[in-house]
PDB file of N, CA and C in Angstrom:
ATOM      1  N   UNK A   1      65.668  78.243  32.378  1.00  0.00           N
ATOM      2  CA  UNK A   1      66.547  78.576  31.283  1.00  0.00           C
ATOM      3  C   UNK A   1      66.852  80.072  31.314  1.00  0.00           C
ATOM      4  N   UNK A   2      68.252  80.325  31.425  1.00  0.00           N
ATOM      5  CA  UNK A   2      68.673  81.620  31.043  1.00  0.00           C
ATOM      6  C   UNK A   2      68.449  82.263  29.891  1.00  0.00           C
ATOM      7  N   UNK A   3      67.714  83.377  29.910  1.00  0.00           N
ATOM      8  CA  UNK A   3      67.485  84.188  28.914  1.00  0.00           C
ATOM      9  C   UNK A   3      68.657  85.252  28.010  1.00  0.00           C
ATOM     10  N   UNK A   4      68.767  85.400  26.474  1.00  0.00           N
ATOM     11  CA  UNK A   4      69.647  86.044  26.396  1.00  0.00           C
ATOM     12  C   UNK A   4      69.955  87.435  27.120  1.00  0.00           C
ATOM     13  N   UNK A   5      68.825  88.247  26.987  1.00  0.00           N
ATOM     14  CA  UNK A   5      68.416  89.649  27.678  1.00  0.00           C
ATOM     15  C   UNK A   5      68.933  89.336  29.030  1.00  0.00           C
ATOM     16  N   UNK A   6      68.832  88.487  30.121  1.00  0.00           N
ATOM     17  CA  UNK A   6      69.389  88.646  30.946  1.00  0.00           C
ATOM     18  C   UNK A   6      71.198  88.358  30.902  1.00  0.00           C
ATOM     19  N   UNK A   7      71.748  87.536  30.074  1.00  0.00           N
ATOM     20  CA  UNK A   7      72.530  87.140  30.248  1.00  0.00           C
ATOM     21  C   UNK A   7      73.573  88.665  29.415  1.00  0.00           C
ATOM     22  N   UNK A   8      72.832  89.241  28.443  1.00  0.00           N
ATOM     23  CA  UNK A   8      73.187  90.738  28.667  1.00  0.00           C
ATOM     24  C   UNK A   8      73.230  91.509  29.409  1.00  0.00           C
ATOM     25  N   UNK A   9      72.374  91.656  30.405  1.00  0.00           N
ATOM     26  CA  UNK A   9      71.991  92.563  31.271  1.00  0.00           C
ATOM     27  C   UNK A   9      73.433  92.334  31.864  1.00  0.00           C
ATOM     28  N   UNK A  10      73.917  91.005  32.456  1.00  0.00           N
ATOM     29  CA  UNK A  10      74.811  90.660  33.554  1.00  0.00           C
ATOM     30  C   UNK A  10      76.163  90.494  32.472  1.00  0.00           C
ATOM     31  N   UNK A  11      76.398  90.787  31.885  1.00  0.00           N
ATOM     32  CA  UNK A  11      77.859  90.711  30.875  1.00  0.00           C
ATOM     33  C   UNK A  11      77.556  92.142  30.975  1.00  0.00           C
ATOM     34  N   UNK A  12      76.575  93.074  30.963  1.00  0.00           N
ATOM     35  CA  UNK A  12      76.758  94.944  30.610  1.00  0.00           C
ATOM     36  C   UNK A  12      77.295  95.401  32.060  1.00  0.00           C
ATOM     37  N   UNK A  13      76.691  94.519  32.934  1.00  0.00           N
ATOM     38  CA  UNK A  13      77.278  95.268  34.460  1.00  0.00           C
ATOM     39  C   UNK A  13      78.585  94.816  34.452  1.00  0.00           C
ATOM     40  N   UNK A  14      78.837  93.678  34.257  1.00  0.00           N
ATOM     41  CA  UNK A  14      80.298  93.177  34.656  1.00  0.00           C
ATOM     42  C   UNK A  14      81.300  94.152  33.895  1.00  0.00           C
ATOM     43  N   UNK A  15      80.900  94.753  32.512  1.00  0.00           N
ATOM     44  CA  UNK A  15      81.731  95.440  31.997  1.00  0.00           C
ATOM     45  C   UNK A  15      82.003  97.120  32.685  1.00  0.00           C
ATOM     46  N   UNK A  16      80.736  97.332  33.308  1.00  0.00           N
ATOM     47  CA  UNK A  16      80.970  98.890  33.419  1.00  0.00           C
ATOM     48  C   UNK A  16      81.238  98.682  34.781  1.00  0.00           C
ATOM     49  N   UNK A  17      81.274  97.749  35.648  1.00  0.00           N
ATOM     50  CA  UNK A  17      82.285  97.362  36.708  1.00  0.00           C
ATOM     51  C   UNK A  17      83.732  97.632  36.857  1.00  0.00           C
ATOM     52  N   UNK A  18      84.201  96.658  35.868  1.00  0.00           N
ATOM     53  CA  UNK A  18      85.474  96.653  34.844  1.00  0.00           C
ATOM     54  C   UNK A  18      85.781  97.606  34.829  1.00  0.00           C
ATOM     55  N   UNK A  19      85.427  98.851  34.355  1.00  0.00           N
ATOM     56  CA  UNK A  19      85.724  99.695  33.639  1.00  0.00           C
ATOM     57  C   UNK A  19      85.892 100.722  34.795  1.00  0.00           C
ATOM     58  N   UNK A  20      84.961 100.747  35.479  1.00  0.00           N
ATOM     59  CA  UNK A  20      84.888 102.075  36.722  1.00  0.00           C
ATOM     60  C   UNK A  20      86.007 101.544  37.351  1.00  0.00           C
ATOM     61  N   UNK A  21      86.650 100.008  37.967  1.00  0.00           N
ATOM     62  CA  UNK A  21      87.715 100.216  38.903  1.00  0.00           C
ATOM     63  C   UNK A  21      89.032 100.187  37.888  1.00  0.00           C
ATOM     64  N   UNK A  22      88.535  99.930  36.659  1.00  0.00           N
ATOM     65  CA  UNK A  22      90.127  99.890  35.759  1.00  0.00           C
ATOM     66  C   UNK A  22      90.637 101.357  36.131  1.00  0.00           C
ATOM     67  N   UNK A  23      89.914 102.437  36.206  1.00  0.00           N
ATOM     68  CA  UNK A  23      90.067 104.081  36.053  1.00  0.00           C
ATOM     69  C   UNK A  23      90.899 104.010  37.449  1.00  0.00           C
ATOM     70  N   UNK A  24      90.215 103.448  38.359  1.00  0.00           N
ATOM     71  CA  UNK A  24      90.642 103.439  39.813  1.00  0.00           C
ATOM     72  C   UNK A  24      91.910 103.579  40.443  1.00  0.00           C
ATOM     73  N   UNK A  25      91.537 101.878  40.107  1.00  0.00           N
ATOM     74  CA  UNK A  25      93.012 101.318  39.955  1.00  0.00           C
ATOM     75  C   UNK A  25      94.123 101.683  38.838  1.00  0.00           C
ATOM     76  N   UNK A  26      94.134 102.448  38.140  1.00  0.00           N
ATOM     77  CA  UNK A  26      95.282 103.361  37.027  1.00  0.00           C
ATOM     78  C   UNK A  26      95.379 105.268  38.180  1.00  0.00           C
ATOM     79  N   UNK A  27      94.905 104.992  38.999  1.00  0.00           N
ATOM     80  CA  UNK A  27      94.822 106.537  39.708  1.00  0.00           C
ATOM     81  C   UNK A  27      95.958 105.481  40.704  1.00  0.00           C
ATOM     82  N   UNK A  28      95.282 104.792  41.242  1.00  0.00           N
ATOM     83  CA  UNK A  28      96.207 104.067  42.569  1.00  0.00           C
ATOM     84  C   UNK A  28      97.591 103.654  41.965  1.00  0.00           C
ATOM     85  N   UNK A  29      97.634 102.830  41.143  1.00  0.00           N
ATOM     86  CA  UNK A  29      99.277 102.514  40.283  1.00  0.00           C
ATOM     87  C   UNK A  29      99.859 104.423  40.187  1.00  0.00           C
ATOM     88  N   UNK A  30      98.928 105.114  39.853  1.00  0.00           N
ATOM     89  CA  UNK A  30      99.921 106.309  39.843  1.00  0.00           C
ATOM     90  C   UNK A  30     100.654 106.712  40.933  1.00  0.00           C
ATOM     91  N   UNK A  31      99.774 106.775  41.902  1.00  0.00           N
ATOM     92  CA  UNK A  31      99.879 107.429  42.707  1.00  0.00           C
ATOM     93  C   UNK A  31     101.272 106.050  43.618  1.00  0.00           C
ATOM     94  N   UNK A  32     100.780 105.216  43.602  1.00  0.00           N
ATOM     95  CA  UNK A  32     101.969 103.982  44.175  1.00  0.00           C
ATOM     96  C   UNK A  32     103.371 104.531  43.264  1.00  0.00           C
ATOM     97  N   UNK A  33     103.199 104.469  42.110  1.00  0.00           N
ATOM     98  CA  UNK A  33     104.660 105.043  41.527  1.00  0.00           C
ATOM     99  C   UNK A  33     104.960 106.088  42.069  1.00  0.00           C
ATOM    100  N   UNK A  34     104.543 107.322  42.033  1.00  0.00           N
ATOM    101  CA  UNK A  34     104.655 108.320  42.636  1.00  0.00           C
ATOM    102  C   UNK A  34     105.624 108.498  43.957  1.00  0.00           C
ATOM    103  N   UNK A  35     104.933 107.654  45.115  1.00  0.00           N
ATOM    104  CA  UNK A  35     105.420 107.311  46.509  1.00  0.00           C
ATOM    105  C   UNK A  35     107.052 106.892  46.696  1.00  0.00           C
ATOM    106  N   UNK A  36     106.805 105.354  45.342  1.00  0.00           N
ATOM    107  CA  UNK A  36     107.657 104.312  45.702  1.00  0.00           C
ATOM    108  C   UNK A  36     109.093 105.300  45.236  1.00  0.00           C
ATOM    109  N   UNK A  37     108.970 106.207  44.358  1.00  0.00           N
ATOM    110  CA  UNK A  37     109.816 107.308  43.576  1.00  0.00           C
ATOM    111  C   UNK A  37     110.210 108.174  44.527  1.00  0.00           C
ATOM    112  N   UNK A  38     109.453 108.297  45.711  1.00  0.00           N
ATOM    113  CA  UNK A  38     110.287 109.375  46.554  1.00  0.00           C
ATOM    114  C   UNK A  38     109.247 110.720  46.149  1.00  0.00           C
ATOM    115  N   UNK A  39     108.619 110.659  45.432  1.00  0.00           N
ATOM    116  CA  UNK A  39     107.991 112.227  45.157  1.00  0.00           C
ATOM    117  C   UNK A  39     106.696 112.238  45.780  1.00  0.00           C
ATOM    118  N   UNK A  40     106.444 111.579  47.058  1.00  0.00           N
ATOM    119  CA  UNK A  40     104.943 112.171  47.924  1.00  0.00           C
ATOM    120  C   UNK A  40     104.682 113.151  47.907  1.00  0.00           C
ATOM    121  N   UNK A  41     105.903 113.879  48.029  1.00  0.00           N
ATOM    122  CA  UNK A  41     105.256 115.316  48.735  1.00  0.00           C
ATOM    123  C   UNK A  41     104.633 116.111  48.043  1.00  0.00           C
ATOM    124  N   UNK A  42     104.499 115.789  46.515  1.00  0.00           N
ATOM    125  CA  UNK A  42     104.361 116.593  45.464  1.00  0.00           C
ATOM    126  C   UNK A  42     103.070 116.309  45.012  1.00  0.00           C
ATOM    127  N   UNK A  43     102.805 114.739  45.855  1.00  0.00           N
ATOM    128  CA  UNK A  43     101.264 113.820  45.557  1.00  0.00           C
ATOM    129  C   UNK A  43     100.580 114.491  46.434  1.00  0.00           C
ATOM    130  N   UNK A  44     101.137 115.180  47.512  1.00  0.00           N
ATOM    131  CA  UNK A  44      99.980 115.596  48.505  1.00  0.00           C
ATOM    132  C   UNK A  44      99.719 116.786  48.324  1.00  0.00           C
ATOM    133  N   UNK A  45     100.395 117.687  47.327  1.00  0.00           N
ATOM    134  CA  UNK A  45     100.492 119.255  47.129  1.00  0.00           C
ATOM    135  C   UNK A  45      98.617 119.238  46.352  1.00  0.00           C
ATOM    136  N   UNK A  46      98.293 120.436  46.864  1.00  0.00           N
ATOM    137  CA  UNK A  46      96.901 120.731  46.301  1.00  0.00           C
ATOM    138  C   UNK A  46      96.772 120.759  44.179  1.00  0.00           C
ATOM    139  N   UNK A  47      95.974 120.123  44.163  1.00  0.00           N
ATOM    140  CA  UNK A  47      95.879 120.661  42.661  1.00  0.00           C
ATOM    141  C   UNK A  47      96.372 119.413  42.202  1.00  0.00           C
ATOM    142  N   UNK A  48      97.241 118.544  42.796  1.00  0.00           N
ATOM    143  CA  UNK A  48      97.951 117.201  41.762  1.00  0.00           C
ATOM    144  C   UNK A  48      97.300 116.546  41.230  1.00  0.00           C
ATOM    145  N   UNK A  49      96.016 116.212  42.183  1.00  0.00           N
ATOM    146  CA  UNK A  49      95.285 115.020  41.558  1.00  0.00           C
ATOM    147  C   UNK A  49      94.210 115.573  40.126  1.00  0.00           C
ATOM    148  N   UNK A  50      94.104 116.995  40.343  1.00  0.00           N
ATOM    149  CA  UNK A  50      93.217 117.536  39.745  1.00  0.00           C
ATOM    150  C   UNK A  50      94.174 117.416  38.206  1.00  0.00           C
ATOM    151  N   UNK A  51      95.333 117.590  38.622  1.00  0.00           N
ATOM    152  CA  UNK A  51      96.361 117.899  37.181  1.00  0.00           C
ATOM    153  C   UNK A  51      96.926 116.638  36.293  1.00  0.00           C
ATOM    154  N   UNK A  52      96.465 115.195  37.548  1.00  0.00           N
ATOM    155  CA  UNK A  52      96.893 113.842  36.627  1.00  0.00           C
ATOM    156  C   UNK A  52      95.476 113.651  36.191  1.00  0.00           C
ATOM    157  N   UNK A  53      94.804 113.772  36.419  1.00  0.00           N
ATOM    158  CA  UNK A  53      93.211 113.342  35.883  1.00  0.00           C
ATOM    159  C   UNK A  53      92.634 114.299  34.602  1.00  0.00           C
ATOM    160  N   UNK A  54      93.042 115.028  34.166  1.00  0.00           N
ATOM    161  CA  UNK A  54      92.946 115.906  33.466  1.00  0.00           C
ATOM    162  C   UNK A  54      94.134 116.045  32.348  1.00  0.00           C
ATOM    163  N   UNK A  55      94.922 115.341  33.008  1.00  0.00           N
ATOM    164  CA  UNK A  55      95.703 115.430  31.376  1.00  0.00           C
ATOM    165  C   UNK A  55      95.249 114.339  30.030  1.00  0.00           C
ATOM    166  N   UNK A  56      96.162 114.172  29.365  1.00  0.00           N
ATOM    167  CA  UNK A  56      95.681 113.607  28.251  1.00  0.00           C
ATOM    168  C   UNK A  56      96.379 112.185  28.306  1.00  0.00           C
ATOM    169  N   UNK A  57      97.445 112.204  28.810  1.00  0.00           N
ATOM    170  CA  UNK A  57      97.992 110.880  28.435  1.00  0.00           C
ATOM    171  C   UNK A  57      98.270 109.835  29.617  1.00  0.00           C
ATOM    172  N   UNK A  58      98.313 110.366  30.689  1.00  0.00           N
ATOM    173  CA  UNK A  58      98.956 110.100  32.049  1.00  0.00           C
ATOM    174  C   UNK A  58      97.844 109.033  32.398  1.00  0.00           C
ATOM    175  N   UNK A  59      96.759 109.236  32.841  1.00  0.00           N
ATOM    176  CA  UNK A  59      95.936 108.444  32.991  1.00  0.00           C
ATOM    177  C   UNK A  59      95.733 107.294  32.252  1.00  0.00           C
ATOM    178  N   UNK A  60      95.620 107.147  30.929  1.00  0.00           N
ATOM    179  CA  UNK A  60      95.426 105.749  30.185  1.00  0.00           C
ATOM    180  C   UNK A  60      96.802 104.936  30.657  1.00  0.00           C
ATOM    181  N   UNK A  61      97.766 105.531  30.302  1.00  0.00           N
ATOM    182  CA  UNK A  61      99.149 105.027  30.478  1.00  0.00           C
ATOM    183  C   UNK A  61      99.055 104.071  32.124  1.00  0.00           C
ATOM    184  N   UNK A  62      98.659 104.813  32.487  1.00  0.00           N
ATOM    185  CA  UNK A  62      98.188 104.011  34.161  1.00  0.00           C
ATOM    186  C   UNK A  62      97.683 103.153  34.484  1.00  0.00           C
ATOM    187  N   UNK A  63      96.486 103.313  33.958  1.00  0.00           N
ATOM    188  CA  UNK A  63      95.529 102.614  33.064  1.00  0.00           C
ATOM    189  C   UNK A  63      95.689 101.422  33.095  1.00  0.00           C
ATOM    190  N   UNK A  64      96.294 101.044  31.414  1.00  0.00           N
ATOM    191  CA  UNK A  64      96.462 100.371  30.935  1.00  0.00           C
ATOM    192  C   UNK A  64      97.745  99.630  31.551  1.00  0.00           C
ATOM    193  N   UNK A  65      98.618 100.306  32.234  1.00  0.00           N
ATOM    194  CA  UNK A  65      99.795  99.038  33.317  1.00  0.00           C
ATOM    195  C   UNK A  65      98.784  98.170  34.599  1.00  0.00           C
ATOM    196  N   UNK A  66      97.624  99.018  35.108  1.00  0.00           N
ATOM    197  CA  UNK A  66      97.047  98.269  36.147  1.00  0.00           C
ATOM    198  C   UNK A  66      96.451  97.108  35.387  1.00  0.00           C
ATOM    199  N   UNK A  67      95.702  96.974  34.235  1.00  0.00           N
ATOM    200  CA  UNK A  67      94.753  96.287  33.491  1.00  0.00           C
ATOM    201  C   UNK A  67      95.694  95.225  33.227  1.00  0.00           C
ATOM    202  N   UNK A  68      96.920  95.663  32.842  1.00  0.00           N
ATOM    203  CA  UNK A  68      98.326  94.901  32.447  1.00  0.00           C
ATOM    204  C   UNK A  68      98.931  93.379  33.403  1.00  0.00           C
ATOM    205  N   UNK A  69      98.956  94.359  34.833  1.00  0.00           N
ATOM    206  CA  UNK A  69      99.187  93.740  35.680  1.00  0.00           C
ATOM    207  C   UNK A  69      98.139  92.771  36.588  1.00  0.00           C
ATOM    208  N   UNK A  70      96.690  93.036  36.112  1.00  0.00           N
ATOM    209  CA  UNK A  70      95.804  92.435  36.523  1.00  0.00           C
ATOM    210  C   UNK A  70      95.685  91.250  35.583  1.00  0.00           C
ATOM    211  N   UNK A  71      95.804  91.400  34.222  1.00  0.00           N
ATOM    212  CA  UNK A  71      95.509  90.514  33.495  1.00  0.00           C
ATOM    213  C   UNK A  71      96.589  89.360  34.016  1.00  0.00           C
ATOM    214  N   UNK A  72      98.179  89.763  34.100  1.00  0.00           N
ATOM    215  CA  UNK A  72      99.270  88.789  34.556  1.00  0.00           C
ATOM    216  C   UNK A  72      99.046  88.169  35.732  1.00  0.00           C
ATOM    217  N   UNK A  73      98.524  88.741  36.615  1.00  0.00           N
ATOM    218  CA  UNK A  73      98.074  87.876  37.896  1.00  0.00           C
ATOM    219  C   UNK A  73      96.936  86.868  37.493  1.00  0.00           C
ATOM    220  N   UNK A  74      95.520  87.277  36.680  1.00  0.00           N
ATOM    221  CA  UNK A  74      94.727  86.540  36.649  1.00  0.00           C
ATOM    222  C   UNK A  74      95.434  85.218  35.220  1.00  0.00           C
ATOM    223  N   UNK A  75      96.008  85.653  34.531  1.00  0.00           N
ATOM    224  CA  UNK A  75      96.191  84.807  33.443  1.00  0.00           C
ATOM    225  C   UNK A  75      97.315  83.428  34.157  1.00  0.00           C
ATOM    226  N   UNK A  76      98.135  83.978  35.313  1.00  0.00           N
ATOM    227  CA  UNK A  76      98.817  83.412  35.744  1.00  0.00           C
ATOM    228  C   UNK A  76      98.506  81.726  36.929  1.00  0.00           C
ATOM    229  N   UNK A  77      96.602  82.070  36.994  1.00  0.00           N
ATOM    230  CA  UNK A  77      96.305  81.365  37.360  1.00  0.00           C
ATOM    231  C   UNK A  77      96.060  81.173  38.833  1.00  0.00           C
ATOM    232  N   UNK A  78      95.072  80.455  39.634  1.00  0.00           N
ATOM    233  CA  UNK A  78      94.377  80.480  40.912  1.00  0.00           C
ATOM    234  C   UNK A  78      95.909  80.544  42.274  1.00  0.00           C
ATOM    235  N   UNK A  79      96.645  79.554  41.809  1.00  0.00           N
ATOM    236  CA  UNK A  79      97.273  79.270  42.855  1.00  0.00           C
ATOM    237  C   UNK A  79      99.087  80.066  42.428  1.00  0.00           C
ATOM    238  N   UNK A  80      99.084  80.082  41.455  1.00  0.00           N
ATOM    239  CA  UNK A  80     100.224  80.964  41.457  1.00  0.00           C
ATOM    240  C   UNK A  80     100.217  82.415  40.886  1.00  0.00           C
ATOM    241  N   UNK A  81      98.862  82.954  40.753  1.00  0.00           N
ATOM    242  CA  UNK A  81      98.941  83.861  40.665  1.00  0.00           C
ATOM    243  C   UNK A  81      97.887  84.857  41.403  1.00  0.00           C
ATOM    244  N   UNK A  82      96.819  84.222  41.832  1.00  0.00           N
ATOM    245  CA  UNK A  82      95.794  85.268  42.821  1.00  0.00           C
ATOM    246  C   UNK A  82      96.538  84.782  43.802  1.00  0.00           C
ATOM    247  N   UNK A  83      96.822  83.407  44.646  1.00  0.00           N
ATOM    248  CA  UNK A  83      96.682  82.921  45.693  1.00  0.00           C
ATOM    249  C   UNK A  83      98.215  84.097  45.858  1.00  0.00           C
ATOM    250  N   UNK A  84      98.859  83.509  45.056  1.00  0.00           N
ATOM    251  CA  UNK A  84     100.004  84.369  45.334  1.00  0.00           C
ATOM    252  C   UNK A  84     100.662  85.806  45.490  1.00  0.00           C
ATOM    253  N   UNK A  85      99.774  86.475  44.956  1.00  0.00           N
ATOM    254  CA  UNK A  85      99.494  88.165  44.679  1.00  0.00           C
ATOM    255  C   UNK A  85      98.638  87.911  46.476  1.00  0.00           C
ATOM    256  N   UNK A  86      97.553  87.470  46.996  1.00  0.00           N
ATOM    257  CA  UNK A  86      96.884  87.958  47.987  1.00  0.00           C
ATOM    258  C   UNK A  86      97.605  87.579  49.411  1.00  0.00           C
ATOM    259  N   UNK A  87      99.030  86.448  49.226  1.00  0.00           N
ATOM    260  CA  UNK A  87      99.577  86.403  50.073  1.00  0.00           C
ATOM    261  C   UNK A  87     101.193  87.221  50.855  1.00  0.00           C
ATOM    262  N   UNK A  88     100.635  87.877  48.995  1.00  0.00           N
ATOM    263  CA  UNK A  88     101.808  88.680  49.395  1.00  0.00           C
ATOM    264  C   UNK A  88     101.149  90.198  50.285  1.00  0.00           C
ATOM    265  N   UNK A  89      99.889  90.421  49.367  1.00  0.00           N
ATOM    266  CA  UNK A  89      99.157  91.951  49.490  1.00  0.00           C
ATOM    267  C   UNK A  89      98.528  91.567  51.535  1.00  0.00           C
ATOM    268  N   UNK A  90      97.932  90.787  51.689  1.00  0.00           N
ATOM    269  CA  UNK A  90      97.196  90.778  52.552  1.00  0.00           C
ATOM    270  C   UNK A  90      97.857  90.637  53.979  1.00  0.00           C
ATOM    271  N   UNK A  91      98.649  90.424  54.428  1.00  0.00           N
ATOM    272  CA  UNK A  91      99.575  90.835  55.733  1.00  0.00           C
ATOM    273  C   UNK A  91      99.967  92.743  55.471  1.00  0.00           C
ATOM    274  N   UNK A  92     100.232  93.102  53.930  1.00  0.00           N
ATOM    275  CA  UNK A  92     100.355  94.407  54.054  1.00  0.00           C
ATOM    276  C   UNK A  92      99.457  95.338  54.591  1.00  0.00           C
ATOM    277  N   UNK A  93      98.320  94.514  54.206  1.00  0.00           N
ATOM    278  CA  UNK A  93      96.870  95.235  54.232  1.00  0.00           C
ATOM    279  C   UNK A  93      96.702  95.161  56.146  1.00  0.00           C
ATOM    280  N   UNK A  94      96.896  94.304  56.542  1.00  0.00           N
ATOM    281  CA  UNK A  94      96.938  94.134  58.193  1.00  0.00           C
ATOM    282  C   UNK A  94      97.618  94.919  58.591  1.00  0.00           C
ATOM    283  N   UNK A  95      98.529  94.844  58.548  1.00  0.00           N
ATOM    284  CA  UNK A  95     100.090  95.871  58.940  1.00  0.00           C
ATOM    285  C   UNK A  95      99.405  97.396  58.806  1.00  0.00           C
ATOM    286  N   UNK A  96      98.691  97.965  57.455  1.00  0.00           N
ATOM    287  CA  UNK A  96      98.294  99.154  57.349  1.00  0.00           C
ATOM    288  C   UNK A  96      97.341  99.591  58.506  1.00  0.00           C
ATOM    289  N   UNK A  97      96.591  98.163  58.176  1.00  0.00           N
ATOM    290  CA  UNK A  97      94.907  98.710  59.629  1.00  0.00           C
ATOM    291  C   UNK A  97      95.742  98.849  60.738  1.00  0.00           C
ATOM    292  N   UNK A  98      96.654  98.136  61.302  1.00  0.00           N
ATOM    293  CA  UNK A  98      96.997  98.476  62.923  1.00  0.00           C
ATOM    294  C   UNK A  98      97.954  99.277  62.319  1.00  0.00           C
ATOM    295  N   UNK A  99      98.125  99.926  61.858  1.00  0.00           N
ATOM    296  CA  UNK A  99      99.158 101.272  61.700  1.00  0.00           C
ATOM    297  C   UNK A  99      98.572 102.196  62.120  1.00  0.00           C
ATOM    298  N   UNK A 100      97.262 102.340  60.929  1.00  0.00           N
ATOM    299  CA  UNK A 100      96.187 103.421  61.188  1.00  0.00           C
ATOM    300  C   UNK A 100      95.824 103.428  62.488  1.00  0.00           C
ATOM    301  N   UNK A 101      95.194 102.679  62.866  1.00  0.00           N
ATOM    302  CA  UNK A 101      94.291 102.032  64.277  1.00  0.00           C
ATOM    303  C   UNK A 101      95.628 102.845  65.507  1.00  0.00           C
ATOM    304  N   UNK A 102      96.612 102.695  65.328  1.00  0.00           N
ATOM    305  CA  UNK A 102      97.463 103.641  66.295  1.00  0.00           C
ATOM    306  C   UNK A 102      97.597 104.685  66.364  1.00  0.00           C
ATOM    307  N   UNK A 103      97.810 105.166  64.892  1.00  0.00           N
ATOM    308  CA  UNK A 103      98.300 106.700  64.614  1.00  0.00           C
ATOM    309  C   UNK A 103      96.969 107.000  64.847  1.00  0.00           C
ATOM    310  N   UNK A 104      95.868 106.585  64.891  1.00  0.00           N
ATOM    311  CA  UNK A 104      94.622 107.009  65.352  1.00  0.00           C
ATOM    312  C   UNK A 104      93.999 107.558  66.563  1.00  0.00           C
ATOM    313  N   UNK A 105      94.812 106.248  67.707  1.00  0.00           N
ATOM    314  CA  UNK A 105      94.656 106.637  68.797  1.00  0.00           C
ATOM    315  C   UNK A 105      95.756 107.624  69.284  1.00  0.00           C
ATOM    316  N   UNK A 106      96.593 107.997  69.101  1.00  0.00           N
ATOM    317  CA  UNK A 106      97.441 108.842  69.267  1.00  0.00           C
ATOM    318  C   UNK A 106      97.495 110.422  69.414  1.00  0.00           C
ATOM    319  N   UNK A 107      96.634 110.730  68.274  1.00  0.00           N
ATOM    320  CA  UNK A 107      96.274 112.000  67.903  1.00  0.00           C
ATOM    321  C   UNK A 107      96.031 113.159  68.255  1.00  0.00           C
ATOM    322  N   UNK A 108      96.202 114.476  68.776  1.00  0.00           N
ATOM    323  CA  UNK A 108      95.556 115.149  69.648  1.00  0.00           C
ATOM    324  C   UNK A 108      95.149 116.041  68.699  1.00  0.00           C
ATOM    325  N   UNK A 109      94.088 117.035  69.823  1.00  0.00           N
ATOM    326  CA  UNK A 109      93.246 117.802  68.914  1.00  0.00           C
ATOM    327  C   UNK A 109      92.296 118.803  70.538  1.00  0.00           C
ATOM    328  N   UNK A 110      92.040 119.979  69.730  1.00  0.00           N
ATOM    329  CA  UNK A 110      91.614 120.694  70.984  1.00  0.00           C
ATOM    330  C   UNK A 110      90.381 120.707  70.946  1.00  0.00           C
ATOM    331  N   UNK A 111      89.467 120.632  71.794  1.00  0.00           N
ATOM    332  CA  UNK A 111      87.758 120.334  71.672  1.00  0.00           C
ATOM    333  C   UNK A 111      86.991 121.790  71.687  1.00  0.00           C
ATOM    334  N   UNK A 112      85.703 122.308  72.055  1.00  0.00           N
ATOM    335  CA  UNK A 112      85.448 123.561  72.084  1.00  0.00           C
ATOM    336  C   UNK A 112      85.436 123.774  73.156  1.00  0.00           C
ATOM    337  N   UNK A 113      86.258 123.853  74.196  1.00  0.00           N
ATOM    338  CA  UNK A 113      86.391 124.654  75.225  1.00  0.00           C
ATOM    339  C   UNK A 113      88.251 124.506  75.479  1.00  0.00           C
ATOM    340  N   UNK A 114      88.762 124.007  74.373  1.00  0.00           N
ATOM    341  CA  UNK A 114      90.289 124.526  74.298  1.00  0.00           C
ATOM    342  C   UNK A 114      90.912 123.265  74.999  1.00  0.00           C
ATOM    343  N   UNK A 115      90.173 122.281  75.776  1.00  0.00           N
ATOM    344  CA  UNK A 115      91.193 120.978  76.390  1.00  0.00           C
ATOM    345  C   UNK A 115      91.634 120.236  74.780  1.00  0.00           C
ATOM    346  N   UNK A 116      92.927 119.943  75.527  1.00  0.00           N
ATOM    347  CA  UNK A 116      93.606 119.104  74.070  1.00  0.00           C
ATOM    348  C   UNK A 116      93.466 117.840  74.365  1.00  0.00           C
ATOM    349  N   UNK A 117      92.619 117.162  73.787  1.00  0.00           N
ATOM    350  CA  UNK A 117      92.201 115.705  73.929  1.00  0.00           C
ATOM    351  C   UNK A 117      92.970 114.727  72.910  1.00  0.00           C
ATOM    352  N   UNK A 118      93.052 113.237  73.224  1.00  0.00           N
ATOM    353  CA  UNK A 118      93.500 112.479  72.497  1.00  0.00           C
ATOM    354  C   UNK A 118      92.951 111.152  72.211  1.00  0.00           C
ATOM    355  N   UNK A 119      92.734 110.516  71.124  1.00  0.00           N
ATOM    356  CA  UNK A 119      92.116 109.371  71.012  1.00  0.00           C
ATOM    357  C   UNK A 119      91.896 108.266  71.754  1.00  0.00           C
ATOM    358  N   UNK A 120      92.958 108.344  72.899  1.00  0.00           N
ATOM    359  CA  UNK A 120      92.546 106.914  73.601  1.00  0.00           C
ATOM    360  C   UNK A 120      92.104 107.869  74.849  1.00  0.00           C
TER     361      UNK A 120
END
C-alpha cells in the first residue's frame, strides 16, 4: 500500500520538475521567436540573455505561451496531439544532428604548433 508521505514526496518532485523546465522552455519559445523574426543577430550579441532573464515581464510572458502550448498539445490528446507534435518535431531533430555532425567535421582550427587541422 502506497503511503500518503510518499505519494507526496512524488507529486513534490513532479512539480518542481514542472516548474524548472516550464522556465526553460519560456527561455527556448523566446529565443525561437526571436530567430523565426529575423532578429538572431541581436540573440547572439553579448549581454541578451543576461537582459531577457532579468527583466520583469518578458520571461513569464514566455513562460506562460510555452505552458500554453504544452497544455494544447497534451489536452489535445495521445494521437492527435503528442503523436502529432513528435512527428512533426522529430525528423527536425534528425535533420539538426546531421547538420551539426557536418558543420562539425568541417571545421578548421590551428593546433599548438600552428598546422591548421580539420575535423575529419
Amino acid at each position: 500500500m502506497v503511503t500518503f508521505g510518499f505519494t507526496l514526496l512524488v507529486t513534490d518532485v513532479a512539480i518542481m520538475i514542472m516548474t524548472y523546465y516550464s522556465v526553460i522552455g519560456g527561455w527556448i519559445t523566446e529565443y525561437l521567436a526571436v530567430y523565426l523574426a529575423g532578429q538572431g543577430v541581436y540573440a547572439a550579441e553579448e549581454g541578451y540573455f543576461t537582459s531577457f532573464i532579468t527583466s520583469e515581464v518578458y520571461p513569464i510572458i514566455f513562460m506562460l505561451l510555452f505552458l500554453a502550448i504544452t497544455a494544447f498539445i497534451v489536452y489535445s490528446g495521445v494521437e492527435k496531439g503528442i503523436e502529432r507534435f513528435a512527428r512533426i518535431v522529430m525528423p527536425g531533430l534528425l535533420i539538426m544532428i546531421v547538420g551539426i555532425a557536418v558543420y562539425s567535421l568541417t571545421l578548421h582550427f590551428k593546433d599548438g604548433n600552428g598546422s591548421i587541422r580539420t575535423g575529419i
